[in-house]
N, C-alpha and C. Protein backbone atom coordinates (compact mmCIF):
# COMPACT_ATOMS: atom_id res chain seq x y z
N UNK A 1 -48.74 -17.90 -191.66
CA UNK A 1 -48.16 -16.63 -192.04
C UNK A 1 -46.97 -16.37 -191.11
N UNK A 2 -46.17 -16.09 -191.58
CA UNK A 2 -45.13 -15.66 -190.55
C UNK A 2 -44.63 -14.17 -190.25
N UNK A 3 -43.72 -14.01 -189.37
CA UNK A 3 -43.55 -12.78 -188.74
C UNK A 3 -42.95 -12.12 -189.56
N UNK A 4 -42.00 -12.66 -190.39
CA UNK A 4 -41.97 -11.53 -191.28
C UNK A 4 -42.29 -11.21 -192.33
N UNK A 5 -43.73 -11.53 -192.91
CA UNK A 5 -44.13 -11.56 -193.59
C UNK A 5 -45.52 -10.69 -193.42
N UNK A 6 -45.59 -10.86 -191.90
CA UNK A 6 -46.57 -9.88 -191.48
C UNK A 6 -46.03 -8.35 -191.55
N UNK A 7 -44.66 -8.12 -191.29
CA UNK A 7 -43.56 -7.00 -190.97
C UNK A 7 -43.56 -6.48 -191.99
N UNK A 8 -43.43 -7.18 -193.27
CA UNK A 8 -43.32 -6.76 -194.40
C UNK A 8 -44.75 -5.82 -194.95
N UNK A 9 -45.83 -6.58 -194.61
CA UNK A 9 -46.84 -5.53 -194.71
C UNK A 9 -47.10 -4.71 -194.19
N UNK A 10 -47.01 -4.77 -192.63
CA UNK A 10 -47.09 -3.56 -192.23
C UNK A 10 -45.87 -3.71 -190.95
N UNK A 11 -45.03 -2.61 -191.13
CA UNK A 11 -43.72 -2.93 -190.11
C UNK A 11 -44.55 -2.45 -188.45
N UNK A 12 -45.49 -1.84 -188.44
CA UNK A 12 -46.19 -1.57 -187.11
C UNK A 12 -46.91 -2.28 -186.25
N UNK A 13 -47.38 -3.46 -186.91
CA UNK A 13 -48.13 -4.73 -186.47
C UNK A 13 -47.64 -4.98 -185.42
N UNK A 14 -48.94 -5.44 -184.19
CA UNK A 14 -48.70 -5.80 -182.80
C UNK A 14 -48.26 -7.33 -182.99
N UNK A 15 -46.96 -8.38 -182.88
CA UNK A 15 -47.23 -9.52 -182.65
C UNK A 15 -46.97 -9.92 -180.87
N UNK A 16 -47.66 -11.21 -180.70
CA UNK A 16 -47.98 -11.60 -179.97
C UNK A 16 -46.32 -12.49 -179.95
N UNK A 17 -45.49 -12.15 -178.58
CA UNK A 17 -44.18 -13.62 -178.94
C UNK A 17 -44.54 -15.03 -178.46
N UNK A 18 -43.62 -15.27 -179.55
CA UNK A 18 -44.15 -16.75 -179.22
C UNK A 18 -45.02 -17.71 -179.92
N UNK A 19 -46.24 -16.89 -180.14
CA UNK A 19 -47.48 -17.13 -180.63
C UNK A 19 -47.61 -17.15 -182.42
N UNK A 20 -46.19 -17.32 -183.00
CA UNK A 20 -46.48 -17.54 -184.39
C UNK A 20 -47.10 -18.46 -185.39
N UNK A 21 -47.41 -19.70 -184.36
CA UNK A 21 -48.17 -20.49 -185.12
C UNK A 21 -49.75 -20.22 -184.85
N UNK A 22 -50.34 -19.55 -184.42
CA UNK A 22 -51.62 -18.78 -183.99
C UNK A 22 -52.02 -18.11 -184.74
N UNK A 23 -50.73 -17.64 -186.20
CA UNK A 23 -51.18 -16.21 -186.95
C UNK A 23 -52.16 -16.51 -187.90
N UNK A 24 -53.23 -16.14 -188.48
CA UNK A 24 -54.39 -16.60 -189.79
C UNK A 24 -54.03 -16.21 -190.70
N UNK A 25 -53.79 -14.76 -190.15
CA UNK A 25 -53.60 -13.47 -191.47
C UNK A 25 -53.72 -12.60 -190.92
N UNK A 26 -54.11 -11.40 -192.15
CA UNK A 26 -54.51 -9.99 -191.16
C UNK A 26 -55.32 -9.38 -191.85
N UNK A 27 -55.69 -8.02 -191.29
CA UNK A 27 -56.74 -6.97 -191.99
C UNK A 27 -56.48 -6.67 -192.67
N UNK A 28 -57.50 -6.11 -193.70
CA UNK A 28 -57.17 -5.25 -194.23
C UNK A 28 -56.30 -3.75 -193.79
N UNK A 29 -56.43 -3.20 -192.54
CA UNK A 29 -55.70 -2.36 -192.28
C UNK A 29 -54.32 -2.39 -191.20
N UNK A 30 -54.14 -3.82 -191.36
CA UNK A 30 -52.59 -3.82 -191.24
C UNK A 30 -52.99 -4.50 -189.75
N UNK A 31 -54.03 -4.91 -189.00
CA UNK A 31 -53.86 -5.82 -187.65
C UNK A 31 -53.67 -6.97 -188.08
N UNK A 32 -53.09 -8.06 -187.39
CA UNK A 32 -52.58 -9.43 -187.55
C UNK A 32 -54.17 -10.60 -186.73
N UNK A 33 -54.37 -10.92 -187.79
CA UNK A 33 -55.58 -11.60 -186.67
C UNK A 33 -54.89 -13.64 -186.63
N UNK A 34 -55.11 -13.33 -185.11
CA UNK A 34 -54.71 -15.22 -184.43
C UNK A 34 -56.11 -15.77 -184.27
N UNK A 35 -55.98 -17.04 -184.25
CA UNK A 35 -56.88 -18.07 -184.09
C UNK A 35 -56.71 -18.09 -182.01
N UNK A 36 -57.54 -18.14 -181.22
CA UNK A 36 -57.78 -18.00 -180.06
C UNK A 36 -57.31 -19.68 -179.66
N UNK A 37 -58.22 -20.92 -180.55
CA UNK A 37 -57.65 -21.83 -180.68
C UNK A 37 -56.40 -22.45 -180.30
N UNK A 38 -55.93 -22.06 -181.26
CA UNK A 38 -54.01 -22.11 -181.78
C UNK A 38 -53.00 -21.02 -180.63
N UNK A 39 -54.02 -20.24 -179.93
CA UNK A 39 -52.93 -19.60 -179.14
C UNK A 39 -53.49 -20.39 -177.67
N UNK A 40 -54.36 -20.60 -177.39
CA UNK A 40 -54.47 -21.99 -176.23
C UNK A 40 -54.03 -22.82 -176.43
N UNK A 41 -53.74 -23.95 -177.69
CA UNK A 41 -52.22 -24.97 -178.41
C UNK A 41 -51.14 -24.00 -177.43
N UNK A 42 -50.75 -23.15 -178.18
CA UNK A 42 -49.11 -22.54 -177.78
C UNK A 42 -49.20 -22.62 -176.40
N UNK A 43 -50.11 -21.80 -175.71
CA UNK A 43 -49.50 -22.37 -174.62
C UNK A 43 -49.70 -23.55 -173.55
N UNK A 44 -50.59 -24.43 -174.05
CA UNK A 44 -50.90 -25.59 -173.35
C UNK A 44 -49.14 -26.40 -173.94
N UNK A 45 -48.97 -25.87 -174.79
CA UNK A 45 -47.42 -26.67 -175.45
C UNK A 45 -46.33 -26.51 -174.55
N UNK A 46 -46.14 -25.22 -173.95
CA UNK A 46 -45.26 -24.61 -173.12
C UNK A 46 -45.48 -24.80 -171.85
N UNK A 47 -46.61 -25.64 -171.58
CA UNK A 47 -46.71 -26.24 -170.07
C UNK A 47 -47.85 -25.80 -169.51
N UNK A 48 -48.35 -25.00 -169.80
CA UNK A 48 -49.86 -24.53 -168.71
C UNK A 48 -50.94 -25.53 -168.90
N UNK A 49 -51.67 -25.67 -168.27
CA UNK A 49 -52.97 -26.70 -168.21
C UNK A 49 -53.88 -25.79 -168.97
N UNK A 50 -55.12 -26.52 -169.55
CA UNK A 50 -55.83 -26.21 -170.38
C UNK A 50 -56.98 -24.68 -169.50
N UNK A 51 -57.11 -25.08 -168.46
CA UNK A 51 -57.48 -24.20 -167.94
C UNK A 51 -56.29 -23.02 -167.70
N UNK A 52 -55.42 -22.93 -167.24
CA UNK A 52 -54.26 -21.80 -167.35
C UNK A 52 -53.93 -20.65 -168.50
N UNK A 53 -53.98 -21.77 -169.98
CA UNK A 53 -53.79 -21.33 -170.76
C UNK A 53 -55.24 -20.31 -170.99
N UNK A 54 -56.56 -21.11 -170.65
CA UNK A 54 -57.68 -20.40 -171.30
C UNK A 54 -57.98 -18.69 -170.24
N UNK A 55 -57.21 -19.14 -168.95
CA UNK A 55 -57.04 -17.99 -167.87
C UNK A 55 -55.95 -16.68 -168.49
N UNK A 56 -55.04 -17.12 -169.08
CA UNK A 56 -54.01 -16.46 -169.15
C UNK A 56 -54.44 -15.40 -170.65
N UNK A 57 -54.71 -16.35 -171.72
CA UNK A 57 -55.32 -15.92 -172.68
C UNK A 57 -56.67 -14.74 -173.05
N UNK A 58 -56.97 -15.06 -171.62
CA UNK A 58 -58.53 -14.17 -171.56
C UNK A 58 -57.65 -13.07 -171.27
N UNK A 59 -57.10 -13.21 -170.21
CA UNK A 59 -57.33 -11.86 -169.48
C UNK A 59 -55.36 -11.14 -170.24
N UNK A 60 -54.25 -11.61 -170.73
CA UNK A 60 -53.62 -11.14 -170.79
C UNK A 60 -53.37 -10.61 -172.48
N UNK A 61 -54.35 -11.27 -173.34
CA UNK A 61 -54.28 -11.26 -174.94
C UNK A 61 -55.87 -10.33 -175.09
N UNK A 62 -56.84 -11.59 -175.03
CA UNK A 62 -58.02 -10.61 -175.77
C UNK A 62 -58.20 -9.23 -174.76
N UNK A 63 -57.53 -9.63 -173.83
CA UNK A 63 -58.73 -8.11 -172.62
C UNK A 63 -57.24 -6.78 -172.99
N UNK A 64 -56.23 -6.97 -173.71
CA UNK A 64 -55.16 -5.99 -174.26
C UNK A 64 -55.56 -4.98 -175.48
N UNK A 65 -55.54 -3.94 -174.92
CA UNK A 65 -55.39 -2.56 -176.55
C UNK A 65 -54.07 -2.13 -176.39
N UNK A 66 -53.27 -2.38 -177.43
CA UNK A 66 -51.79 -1.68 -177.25
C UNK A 66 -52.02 -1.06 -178.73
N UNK A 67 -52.51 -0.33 -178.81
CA UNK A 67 -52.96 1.00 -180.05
C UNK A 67 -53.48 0.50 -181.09
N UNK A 68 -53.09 1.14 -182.47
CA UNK A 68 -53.65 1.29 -183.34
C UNK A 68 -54.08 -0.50 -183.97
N UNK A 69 -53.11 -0.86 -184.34
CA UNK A 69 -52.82 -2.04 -184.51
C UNK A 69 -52.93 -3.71 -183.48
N UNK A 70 -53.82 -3.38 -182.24
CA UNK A 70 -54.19 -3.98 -181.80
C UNK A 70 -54.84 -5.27 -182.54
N UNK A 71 -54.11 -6.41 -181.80
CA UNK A 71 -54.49 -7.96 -182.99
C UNK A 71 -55.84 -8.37 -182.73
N UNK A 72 -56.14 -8.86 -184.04
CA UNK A 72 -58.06 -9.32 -183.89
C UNK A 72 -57.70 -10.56 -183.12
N UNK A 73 -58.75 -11.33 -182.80
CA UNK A 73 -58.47 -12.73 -182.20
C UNK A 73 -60.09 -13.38 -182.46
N UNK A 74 -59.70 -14.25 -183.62
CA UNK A 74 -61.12 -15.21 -183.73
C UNK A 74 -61.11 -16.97 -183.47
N UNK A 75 -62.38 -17.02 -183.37
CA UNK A 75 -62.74 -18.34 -183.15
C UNK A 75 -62.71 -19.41 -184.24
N UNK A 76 -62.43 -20.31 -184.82
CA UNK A 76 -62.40 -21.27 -185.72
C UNK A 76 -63.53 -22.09 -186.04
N UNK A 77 -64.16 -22.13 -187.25
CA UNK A 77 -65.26 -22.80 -187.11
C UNK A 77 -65.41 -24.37 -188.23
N UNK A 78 -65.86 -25.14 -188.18
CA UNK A 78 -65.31 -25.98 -189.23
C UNK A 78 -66.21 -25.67 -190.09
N UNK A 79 -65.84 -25.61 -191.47
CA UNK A 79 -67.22 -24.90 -192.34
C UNK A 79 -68.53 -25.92 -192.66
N UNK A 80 -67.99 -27.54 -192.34
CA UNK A 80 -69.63 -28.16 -192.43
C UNK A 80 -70.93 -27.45 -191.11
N UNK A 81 -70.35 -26.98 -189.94
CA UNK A 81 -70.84 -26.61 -189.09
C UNK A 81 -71.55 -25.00 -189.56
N UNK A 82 -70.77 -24.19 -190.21
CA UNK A 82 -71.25 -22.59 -190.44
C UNK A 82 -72.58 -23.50 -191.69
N UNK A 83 -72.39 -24.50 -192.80
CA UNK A 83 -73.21 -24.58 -193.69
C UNK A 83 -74.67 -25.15 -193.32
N UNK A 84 -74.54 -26.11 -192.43
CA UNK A 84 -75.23 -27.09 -192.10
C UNK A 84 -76.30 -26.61 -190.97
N UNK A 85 -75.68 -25.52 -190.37
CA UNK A 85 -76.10 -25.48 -188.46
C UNK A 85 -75.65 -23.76 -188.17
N UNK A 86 -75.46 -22.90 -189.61
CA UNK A 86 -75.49 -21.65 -188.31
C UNK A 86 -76.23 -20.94 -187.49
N UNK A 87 -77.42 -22.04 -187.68
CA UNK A 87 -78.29 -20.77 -186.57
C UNK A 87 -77.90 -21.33 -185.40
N UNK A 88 -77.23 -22.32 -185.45
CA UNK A 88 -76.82 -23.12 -183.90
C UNK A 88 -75.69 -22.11 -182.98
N UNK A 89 -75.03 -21.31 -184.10
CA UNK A 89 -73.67 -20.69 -184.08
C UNK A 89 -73.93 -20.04 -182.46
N UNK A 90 -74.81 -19.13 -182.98
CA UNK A 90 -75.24 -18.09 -182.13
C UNK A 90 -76.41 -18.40 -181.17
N UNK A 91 -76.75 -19.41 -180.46
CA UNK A 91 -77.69 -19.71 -179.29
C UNK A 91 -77.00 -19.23 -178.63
């Protein structure tokens, strides 16, 4: 999805810079939700070590409320795993 395509739905949407290949989609009420995944990619791409990125990500993306429109951020799951094994999901 891209940025302006997110803009277009809702021009108030929090994006994340940088982080456009991270985007999934969005809510129904106009937040932009990223793959947590794909935004540890971005920045392991831009040079941080895998640990850096997963440091930087915690504490400067998911641990953020910048209002209404604050972005979801989910986990990726492969769907033979949700069909096969979700009670595994949640141990």
């Amino acid at each position: 999805m891209s940025r302006n395509l997110v803009k277009d739905h809702n021009s108030d949407a929090i994006l994340w810079d940088g982080c456009d290949d991270a985007i999934m989609g969005m809510t129904p009420n106009g937040c932009v939700v990223y793959s947590i995944d794909r935004l540890l990619d971005v920045f392991i791409k831009q040079g941080m070590t895998e640990e850096e990125a997963v440091e930087w990500v915690d504490y400067n993306i998911l641990g953020a409320y910048v209002g209404e429109y604050t972005p979801v951020h989910i986990y990726e799951f492969e769907p033979q795993i949700i069909n096969n094994n979700s009670d595994a999901l949640f141990e």
